[in-house]
PDB file of N, CA and C in Angstrom:
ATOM      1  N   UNK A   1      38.770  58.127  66.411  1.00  0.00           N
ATOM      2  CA  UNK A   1      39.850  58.651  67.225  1.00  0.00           C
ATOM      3  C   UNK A   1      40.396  59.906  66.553  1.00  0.00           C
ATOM      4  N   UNK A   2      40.322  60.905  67.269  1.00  0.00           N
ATOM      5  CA  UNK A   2      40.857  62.105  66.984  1.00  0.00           C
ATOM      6  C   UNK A   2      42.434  62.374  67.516  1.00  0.00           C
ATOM      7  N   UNK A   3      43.357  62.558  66.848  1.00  0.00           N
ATOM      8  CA  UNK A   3      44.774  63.226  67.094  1.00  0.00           C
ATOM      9  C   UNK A   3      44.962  64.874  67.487  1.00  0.00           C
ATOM     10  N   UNK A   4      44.864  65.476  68.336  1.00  0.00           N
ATOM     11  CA  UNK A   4      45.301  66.878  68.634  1.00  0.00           C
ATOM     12  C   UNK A   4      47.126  67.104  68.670  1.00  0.00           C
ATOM     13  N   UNK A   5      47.395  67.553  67.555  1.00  0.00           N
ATOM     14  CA  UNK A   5      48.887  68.099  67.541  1.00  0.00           C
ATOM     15  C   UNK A   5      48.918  69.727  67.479  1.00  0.00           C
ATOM     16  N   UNK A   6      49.726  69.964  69.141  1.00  0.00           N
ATOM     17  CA  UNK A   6      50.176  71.299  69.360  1.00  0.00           C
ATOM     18  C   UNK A   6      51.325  71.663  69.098  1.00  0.00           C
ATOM     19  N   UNK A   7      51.813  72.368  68.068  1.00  0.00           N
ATOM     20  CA  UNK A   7      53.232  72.419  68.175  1.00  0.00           C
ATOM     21  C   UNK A   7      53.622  73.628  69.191  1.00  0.00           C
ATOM     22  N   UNK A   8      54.573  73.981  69.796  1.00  0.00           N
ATOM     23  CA  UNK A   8      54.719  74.774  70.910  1.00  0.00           C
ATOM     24  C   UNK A   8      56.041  75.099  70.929  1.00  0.00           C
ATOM     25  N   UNK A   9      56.490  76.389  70.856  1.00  0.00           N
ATOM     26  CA  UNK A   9      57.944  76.795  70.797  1.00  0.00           C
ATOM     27  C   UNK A   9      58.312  77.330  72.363  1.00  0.00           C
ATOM     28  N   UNK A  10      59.339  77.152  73.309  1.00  0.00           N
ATOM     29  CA  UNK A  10      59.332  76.936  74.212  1.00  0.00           C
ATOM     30  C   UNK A  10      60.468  78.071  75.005  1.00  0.00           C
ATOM     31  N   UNK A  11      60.179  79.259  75.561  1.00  0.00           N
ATOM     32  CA  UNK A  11      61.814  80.059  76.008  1.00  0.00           C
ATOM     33  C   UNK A  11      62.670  79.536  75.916  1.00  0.00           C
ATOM     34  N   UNK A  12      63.865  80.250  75.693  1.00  0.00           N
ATOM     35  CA  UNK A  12      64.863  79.495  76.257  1.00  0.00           C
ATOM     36  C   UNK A  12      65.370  79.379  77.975  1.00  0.00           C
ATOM     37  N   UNK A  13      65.643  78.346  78.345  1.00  0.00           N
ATOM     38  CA  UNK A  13      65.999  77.907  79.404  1.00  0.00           C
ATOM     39  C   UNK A  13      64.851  77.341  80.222  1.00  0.00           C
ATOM     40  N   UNK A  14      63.773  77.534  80.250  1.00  0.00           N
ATOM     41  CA  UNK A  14      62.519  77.044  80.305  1.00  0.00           C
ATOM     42  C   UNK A  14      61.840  75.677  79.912  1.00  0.00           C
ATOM     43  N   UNK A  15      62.318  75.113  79.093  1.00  0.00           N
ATOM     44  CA  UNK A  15      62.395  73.791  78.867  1.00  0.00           C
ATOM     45  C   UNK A  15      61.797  73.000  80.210  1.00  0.00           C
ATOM     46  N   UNK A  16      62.933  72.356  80.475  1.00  0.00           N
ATOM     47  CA  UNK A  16      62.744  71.701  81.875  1.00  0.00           C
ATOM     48  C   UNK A  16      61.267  72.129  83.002  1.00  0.00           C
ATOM     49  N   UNK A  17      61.414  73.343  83.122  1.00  0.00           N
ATOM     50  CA  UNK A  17      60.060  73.948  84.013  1.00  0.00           C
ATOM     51  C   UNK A  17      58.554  73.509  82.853  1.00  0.00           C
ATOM     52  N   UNK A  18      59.006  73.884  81.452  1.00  0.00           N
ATOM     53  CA  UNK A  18      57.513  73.208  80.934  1.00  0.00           C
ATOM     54  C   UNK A  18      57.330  71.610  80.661  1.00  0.00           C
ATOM     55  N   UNK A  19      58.004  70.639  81.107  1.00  0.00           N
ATOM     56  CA  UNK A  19      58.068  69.744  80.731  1.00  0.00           C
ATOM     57  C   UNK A  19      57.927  68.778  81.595  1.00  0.00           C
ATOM     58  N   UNK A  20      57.967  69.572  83.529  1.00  0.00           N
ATOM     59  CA  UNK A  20      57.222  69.699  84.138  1.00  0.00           C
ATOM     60  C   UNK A  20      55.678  69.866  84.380  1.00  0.00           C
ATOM     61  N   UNK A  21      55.432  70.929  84.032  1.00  0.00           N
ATOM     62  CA  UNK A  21      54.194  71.490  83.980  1.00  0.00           C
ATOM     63  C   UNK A  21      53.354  70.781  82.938  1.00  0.00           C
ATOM     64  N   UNK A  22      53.807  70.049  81.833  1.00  0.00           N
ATOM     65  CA  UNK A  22      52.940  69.144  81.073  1.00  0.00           C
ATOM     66  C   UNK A  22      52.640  67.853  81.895  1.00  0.00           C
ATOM     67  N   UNK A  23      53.962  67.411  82.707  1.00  0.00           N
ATOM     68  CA  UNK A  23      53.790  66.130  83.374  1.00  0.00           C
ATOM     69  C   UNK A  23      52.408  66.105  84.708  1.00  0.00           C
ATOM     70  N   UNK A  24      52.743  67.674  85.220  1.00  0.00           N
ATOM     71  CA  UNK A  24      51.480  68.117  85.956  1.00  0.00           C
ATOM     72  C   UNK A  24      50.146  68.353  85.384  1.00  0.00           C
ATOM     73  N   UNK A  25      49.894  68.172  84.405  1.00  0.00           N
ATOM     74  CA  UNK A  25      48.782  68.421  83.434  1.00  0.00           C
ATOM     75  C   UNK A  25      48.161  66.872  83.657  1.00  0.00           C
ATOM     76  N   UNK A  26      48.638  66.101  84.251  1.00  0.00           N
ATOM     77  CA  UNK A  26      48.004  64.673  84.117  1.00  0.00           C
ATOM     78  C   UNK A  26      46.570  64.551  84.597  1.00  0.00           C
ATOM     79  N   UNK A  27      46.595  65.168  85.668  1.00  0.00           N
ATOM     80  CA  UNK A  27      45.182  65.073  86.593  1.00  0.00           C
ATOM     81  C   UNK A  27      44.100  65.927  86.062  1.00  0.00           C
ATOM     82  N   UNK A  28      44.160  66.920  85.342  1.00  0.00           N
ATOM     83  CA  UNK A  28      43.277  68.113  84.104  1.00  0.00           C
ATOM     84  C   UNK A  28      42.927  66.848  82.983  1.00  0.00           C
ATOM     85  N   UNK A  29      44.017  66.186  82.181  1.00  0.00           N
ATOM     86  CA  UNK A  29      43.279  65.711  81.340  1.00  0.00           C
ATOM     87  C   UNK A  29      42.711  64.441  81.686  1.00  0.00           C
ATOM     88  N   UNK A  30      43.121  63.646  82.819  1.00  0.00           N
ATOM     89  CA  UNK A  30      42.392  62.424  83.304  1.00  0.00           C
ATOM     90  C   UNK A  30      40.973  62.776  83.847  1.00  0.00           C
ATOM     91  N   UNK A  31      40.522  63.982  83.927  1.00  0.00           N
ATOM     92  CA  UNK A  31      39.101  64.813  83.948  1.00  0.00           C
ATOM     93  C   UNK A  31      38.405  65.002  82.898  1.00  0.00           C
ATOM     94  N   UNK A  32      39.602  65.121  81.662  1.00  0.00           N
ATOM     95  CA  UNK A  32      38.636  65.887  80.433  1.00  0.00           C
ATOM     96  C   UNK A  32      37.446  65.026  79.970  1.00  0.00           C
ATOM     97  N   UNK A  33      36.502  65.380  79.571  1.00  0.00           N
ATOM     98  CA  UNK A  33      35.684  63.706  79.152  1.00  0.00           C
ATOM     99  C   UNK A  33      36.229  64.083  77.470  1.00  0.00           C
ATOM    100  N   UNK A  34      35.957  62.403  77.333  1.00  0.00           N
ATOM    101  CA  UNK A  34      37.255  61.838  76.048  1.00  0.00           C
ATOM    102  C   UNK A  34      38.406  61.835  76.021  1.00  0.00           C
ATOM    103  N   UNK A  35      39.494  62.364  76.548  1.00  0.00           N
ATOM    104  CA  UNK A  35      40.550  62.434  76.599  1.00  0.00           C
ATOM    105  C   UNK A  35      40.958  61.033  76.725  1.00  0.00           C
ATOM    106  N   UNK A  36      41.959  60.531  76.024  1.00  0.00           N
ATOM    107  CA  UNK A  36      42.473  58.935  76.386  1.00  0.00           C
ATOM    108  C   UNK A  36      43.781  59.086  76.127  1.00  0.00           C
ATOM    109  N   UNK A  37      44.258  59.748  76.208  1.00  0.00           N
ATOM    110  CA  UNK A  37      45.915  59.898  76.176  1.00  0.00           C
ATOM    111  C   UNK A  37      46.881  61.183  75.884  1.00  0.00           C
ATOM    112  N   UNK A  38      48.097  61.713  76.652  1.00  0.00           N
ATOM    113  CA  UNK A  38      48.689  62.660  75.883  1.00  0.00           C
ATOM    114  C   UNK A  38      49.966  62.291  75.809  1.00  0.00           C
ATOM    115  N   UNK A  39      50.833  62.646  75.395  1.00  0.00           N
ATOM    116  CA  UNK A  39      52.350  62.722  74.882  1.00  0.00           C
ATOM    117  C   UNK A  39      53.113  64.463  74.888  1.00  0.00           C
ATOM    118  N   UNK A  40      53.852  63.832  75.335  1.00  0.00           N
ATOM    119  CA  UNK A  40      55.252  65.426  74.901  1.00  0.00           C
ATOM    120  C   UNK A  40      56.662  64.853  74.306  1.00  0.00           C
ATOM    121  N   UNK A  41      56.653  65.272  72.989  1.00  0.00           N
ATOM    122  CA  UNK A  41      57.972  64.965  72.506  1.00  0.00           C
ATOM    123  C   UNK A  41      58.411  66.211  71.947  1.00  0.00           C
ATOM    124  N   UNK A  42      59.871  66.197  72.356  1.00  0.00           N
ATOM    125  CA  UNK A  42      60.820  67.399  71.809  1.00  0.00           C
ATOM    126  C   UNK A  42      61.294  66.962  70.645  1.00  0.00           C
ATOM    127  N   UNK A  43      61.270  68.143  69.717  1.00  0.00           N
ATOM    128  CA  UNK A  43      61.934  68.364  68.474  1.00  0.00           C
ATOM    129  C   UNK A  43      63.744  68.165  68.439  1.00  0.00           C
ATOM    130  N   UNK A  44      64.078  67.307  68.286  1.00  0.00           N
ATOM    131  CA  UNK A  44      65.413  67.162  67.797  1.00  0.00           C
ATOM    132  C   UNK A  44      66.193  68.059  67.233  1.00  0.00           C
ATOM    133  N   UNK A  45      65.917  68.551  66.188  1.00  0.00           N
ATOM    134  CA  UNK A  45      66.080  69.426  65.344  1.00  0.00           C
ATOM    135  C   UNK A  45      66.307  70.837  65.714  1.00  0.00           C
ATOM    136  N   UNK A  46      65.175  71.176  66.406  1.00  0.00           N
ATOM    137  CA  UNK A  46      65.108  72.113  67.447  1.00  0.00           C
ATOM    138  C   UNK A  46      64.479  72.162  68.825  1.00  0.00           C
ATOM    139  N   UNK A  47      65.765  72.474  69.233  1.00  0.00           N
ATOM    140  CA  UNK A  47      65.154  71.969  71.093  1.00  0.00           C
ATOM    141  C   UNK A  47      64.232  72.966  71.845  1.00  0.00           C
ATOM    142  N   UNK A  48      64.144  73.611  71.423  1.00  0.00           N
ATOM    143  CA  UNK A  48      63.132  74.523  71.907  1.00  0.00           C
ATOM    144  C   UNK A  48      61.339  74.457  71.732  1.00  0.00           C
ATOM    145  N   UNK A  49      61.141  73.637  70.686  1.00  0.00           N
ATOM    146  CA  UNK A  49      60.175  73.184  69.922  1.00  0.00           C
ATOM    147  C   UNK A  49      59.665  71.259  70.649  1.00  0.00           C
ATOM    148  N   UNK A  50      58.170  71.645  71.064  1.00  0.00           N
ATOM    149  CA  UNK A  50      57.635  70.185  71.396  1.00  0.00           C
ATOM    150  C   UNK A  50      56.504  70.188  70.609  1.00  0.00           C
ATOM    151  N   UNK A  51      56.282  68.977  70.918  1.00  0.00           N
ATOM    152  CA  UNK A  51      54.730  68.468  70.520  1.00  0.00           C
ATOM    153  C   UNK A  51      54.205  68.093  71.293  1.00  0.00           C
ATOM    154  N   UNK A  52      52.821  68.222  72.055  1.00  0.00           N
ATOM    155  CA  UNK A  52      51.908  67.856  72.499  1.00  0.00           C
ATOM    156  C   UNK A  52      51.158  67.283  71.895  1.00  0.00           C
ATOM    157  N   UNK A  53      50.749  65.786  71.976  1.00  0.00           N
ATOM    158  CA  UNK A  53      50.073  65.288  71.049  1.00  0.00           C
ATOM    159  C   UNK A  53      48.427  64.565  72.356  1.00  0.00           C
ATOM    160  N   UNK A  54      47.958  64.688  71.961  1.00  0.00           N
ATOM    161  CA  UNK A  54      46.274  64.364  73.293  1.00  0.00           C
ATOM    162  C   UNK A  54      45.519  63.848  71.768  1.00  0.00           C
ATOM    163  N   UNK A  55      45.054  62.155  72.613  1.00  0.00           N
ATOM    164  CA  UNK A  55      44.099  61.491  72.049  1.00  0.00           C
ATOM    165  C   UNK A  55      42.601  61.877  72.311  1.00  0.00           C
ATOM    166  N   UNK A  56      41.885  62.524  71.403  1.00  0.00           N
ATOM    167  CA  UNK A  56      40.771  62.023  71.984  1.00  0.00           C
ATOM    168  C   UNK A  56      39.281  61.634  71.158  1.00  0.00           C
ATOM    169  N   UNK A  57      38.582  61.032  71.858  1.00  0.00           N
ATOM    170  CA  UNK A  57      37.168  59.930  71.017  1.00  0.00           C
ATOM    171  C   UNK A  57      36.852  60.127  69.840  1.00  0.00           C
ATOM    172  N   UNK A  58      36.622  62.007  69.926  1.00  0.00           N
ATOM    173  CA  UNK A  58      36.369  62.348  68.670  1.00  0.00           C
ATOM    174  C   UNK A  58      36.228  64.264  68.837  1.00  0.00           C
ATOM    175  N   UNK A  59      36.028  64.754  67.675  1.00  0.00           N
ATOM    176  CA  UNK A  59      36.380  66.205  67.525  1.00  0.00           C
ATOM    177  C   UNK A  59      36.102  67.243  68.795  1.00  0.00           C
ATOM    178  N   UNK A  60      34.816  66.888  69.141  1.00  0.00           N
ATOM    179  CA  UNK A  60      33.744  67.362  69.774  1.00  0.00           C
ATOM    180  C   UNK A  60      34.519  67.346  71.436  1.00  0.00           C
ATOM    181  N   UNK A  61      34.919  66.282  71.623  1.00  0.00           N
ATOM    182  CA  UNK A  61      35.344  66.275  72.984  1.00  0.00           C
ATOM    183  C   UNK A  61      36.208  67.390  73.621  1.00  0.00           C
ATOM    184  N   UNK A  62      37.203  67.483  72.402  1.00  0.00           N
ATOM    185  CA  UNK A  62      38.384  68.921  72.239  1.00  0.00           C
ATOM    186  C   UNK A  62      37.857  69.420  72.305  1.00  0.00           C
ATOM    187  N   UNK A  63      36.961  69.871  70.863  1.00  0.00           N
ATOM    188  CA  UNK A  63      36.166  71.581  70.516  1.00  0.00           C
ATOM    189  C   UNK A  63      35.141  71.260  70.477  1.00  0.00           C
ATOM    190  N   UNK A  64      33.842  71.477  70.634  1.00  0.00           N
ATOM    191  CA  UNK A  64      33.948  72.723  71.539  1.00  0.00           C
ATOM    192  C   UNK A  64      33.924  72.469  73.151  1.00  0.00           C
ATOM    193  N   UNK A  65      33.939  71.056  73.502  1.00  0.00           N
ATOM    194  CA  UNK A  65      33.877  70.097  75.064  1.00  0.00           C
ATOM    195  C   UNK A  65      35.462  71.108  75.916  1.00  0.00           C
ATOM    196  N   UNK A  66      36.526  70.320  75.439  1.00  0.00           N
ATOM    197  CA  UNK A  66      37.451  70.691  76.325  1.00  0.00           C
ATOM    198  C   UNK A  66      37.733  72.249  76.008  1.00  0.00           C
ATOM    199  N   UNK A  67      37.720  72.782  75.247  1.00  0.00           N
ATOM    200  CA  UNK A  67      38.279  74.083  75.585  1.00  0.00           C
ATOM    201  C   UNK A  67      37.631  75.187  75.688  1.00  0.00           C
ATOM    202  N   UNK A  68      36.213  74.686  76.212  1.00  0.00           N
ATOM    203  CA  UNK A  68      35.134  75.644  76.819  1.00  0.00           C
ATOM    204  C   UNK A  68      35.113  75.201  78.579  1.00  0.00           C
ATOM    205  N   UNK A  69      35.670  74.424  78.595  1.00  0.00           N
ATOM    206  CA  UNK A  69      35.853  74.013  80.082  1.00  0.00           C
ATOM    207  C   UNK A  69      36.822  74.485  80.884  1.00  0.00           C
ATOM    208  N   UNK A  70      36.676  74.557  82.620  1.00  0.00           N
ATOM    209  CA  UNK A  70      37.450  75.071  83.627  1.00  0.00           C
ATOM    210  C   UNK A  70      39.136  74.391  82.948  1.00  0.00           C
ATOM    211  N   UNK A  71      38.620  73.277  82.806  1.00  0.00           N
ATOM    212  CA  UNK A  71      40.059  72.545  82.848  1.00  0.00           C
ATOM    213  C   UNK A  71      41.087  73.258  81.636  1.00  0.00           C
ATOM    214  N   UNK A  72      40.503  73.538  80.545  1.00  0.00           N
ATOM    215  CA  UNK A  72      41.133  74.469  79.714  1.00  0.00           C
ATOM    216  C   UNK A  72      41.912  75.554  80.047  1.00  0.00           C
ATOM    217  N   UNK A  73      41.251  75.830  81.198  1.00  0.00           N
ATOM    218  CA  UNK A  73      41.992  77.500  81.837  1.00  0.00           C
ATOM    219  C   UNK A  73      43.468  76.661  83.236  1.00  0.00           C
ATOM    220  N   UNK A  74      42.766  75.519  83.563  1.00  0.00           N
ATOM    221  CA  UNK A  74      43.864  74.948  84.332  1.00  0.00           C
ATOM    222  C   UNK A  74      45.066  74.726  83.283  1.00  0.00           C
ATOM    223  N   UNK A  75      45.053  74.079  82.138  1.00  0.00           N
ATOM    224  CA  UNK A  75      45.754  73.837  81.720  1.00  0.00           C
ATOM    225  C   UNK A  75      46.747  74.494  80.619  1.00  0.00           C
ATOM    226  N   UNK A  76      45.996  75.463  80.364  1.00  0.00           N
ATOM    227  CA  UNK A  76      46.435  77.259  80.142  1.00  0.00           C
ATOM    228  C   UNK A  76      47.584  77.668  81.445  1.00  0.00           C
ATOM    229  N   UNK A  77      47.108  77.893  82.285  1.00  0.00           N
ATOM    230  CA  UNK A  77      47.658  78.565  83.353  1.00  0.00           C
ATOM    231  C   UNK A  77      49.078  77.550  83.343  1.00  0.00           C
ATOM    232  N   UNK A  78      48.927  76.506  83.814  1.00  0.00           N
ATOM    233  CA  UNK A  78      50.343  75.508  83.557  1.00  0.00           C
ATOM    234  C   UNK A  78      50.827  75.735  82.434  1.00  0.00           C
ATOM    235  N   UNK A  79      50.815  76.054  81.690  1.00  0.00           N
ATOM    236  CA  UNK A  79      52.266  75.943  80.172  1.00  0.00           C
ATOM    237  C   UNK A  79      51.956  76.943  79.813  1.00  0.00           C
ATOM    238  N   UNK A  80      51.375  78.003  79.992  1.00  0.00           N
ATOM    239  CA  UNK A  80      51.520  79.123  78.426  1.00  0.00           C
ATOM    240  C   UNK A  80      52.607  80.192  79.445  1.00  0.00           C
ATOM    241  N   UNK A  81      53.046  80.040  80.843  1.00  0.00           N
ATOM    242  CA  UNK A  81      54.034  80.878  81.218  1.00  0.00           C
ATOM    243  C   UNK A  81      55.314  80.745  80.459  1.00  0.00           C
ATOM    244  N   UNK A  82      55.055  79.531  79.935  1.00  0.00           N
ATOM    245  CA  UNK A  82      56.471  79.145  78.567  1.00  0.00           C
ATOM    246  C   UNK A  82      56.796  79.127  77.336  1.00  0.00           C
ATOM    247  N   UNK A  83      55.346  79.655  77.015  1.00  0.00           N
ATOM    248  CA  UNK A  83      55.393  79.938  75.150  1.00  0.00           C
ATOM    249  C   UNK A  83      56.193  81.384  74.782  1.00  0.00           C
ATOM    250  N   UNK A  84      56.873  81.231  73.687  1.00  0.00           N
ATOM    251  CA  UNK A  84      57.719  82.673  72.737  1.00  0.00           C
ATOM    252  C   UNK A  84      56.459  83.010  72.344  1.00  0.00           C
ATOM    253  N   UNK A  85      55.047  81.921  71.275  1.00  0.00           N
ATOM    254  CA  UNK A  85      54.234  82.481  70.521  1.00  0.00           C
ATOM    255  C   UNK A  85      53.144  81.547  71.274  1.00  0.00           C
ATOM    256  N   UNK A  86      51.661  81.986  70.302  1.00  0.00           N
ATOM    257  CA  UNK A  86      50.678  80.922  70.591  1.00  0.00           C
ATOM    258  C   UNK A  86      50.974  79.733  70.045  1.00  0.00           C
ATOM    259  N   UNK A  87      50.605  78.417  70.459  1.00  0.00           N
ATOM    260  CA  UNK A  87      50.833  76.822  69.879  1.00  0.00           C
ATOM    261  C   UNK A  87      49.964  77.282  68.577  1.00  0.00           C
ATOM    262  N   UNK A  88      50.374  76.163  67.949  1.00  0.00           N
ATOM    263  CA  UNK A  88      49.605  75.525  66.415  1.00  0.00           C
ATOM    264  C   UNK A  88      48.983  74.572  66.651  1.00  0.00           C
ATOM    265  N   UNK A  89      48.078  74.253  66.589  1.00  0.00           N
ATOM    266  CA  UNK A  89      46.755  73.037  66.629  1.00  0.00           C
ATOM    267  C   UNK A  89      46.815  72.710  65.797  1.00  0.00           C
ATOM    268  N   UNK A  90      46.433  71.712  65.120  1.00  0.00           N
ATOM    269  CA  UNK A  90      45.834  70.663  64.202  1.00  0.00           C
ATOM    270  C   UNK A  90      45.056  69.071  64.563  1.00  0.00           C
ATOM    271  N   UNK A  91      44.179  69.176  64.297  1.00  0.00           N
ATOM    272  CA  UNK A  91      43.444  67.807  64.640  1.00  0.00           C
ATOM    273  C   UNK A  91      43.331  66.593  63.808  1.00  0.00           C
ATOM    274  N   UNK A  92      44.007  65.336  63.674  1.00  0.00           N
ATOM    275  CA  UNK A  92      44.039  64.021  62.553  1.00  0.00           C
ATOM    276  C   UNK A  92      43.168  63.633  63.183  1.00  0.00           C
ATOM    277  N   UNK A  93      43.273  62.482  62.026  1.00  0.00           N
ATOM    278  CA  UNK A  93      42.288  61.243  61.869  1.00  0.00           C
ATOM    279  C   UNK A  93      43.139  59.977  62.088  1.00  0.00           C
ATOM    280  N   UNK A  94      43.023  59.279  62.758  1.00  0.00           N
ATOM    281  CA  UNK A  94      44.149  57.879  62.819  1.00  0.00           C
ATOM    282  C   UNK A  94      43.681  56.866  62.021  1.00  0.00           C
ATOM    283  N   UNK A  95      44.135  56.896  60.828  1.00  0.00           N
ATOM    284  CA  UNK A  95      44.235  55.862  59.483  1.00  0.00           C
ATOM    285  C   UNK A  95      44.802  54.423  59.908  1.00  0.00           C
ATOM    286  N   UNK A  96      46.006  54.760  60.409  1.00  0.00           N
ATOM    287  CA  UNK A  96      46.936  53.366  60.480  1.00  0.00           C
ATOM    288  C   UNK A  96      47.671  53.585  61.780  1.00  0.00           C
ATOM    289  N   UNK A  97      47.953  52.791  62.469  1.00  0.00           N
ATOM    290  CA  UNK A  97      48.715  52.460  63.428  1.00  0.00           C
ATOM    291  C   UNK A  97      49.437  51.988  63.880  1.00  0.00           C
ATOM    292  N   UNK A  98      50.551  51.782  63.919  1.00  0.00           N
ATOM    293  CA  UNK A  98      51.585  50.571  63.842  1.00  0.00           C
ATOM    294  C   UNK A  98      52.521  50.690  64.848  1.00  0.00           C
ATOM    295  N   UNK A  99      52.192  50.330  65.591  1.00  0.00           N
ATOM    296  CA  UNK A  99      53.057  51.201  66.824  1.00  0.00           C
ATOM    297  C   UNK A  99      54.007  50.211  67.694  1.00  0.00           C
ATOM    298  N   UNK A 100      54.095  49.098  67.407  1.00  0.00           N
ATOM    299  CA  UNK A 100      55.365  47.856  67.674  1.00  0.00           C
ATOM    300  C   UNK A 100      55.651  46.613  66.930  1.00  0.00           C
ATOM    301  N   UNK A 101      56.516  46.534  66.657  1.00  0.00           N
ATOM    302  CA  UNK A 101      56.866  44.696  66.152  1.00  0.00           C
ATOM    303  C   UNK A 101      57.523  44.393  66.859  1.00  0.00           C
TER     304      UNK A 101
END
């Protein structure tokens, strides 16, 4: 299992319209092959700042699979009308998981 973390700094006032446009992103990545999950969480700290976090099988599915694909440019076109800069990528490895008691 591969972790994709985008960090993404967001206009101001724009918020809301991208947070949207991620929720519209559902049907792009329920296409991607591998894709098994995404998330958007806002930075506390700073509200302008999210994370996009997208599960998927393994490296390959992302790079070079998803972002040589149409759906890449769909999902471009939805959120980057809201970036200050380009996102930050980084791709984990899921070690441990602990995700309820």
């Amino acid at each position: 299992m591969i972790v994709e973390v985008a960090t993404i700094n967001v206009k101001r006032g724009s918020e809301e319209a991208f947070e949207e446009a991620v929720g519209k992103a559902r049907d792009v990545f329920s296409q991607a092959h591998g894709c098994v999950g995404l998330a958007l969480e806002k930075c506390v700290e700073k509200p302008g700042e999210y994370a996009v976090i997208i599960r998927w099988r393994k490296l390959e599915d992302h790079v070079p699979g998803f972002r040589e694909s149409p759906l890449f440019a769909e999902w471009r076109a939805l959120i980057s009308p809201h970036f200050t800069e380009p996102p930050t990528v980084k791709h984990f490895v899921v070690k441990l998981e602990l995700m309820s008691f």
